[in-house]
Protein backbone atom coordinates (compact mmCIF):
# COMPACT_ATOMS: atom_id res chain seq x y z
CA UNK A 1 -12.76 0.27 -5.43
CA UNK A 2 -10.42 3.20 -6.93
CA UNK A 3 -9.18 4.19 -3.84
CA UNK A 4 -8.34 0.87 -2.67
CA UNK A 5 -5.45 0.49 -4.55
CA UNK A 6 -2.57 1.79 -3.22
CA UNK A 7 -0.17 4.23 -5.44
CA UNK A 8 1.76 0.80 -5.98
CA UNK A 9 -0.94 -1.46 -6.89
CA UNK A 10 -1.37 -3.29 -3.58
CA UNK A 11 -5.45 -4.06 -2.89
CA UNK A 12 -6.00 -2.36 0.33
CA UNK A 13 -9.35 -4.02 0.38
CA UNK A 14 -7.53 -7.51 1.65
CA UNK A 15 -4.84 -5.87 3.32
CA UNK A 16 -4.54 -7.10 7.38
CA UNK A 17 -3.95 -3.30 8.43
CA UNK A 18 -6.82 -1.98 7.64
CA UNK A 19 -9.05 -5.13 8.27
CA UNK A 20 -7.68 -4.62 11.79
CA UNK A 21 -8.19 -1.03 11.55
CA UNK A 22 -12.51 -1.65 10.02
CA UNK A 23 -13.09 -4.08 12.61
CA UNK A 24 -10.95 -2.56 15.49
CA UNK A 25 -9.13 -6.16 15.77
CA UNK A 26 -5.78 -5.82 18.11
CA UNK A 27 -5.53 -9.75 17.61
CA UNK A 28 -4.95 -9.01 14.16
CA UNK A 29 -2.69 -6.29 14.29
CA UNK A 30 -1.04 -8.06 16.65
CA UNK A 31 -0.75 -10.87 14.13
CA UNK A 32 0.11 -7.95 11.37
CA UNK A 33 2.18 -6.19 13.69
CA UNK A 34 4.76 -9.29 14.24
CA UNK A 35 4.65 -10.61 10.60
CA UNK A 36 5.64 -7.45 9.04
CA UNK A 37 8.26 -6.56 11.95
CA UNK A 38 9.39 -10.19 10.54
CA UNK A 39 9.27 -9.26 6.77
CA UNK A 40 10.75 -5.74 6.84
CA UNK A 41 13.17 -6.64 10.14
CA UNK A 42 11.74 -3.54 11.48
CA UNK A 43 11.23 -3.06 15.03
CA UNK A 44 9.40 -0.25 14.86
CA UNK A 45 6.31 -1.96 13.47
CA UNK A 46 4.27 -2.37 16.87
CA UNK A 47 0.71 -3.09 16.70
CA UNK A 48 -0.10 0.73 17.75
CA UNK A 49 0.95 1.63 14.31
CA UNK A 50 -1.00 -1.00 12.67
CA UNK A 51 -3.77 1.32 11.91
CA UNK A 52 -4.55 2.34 8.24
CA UNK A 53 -7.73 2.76 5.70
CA UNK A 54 -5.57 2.61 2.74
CA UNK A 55 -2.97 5.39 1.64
CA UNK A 56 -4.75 7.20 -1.09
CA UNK A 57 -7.91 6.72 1.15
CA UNK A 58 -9.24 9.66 3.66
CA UNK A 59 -8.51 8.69 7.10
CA UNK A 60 -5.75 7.17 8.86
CA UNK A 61 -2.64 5.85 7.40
CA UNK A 62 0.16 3.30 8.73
CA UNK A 63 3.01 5.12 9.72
CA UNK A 64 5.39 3.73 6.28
CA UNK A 65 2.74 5.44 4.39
CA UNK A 66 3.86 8.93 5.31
CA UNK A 67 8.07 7.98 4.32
CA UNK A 68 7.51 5.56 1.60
CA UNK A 69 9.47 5.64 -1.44
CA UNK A 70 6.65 4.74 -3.50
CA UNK A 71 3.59 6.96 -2.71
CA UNK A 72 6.10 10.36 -2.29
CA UNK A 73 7.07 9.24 -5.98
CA UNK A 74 3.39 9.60 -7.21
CA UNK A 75 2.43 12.56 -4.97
CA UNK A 76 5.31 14.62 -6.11
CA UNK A 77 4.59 13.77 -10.18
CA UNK A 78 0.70 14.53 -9.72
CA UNK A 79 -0.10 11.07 -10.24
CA UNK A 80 -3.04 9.03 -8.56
CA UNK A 81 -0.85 5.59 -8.77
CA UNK A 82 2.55 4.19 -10.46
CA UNK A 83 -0.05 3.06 -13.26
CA UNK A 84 -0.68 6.43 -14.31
CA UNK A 85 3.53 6.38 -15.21
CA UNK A 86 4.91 5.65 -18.37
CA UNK A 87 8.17 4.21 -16.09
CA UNK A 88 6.12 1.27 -14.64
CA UNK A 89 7.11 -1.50 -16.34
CA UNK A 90 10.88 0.00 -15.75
CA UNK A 91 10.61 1.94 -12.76
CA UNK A 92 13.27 0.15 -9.62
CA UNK A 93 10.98 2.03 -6.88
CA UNK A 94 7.57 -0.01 -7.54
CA UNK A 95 9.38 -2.69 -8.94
CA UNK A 96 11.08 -3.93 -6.21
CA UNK A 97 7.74 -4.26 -4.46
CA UNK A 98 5.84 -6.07 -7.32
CA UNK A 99 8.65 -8.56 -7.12
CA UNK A 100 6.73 -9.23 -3.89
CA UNK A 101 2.94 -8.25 -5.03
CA UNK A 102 2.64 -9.22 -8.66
CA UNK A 103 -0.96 -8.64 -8.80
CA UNK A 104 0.02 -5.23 -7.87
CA UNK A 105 1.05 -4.27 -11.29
CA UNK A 106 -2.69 -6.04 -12.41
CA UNK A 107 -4.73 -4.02 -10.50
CA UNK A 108 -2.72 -0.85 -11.02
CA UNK A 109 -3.45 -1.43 -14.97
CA UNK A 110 -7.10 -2.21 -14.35
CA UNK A 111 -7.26 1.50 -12.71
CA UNK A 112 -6.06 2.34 -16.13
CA UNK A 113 -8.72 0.42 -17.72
CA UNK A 114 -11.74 1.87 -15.40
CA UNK A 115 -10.43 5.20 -16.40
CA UNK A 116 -10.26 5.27 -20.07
């Protein structure tokens, strides 16, 4: 479960990417593809990049993964995840996302939990 939890908290285990990615679904990254071209007006998202396993998972990632904000914060601190900060509850980065993802910041201080 570790590793499906993104470096900002999101469950990657009920994320629509990598569902469609598991079960090689191109309805649903159609589906993913359009919603999220919707949500982040981004017409770049195309259903050939919906295709990710999770971003602190081995294998592939969706193309955001390798340019967002987020995950090159942890990666360049050392961290696993934003829970492993002392900034969370503060940091602008994450929190503009958990705005959005509110259990993020829940499962990102269960990680903390499993680990002590």
């Amino acid at each position: 479960m570790k590793n499906l939890i993104a470096c900002c908290g999101i469950d990657c285990a009920t994320c629509d990417a990598r569902r469609a990615t598991l079960n090689n679904d191109n309805a649903l990254r159609e589906q993913t593809a359009a919603k999220w071209r919707e949500m982040y007006n981004s017409a770049d998202i195309t259903a050939e990049t919906i295709n990710c396993t999770g971003c602190r998972a081995d294998g592939v990632n969706f193309a955001h993964c390798f340019e967002c904000e987020i995950r090159n914060c942890v990666k360049s601190k050392g961290y696993n995840t934003c829970g492993d900060c002392a900034l969370l509850d503060t940091c602008e980065i994450v929190g503009a996302l958990l705005k959005y993802v509110p259990e993020g910041r829940a499962n990102l201080l269960a990680l903390n939990d499993m680990s002590a």
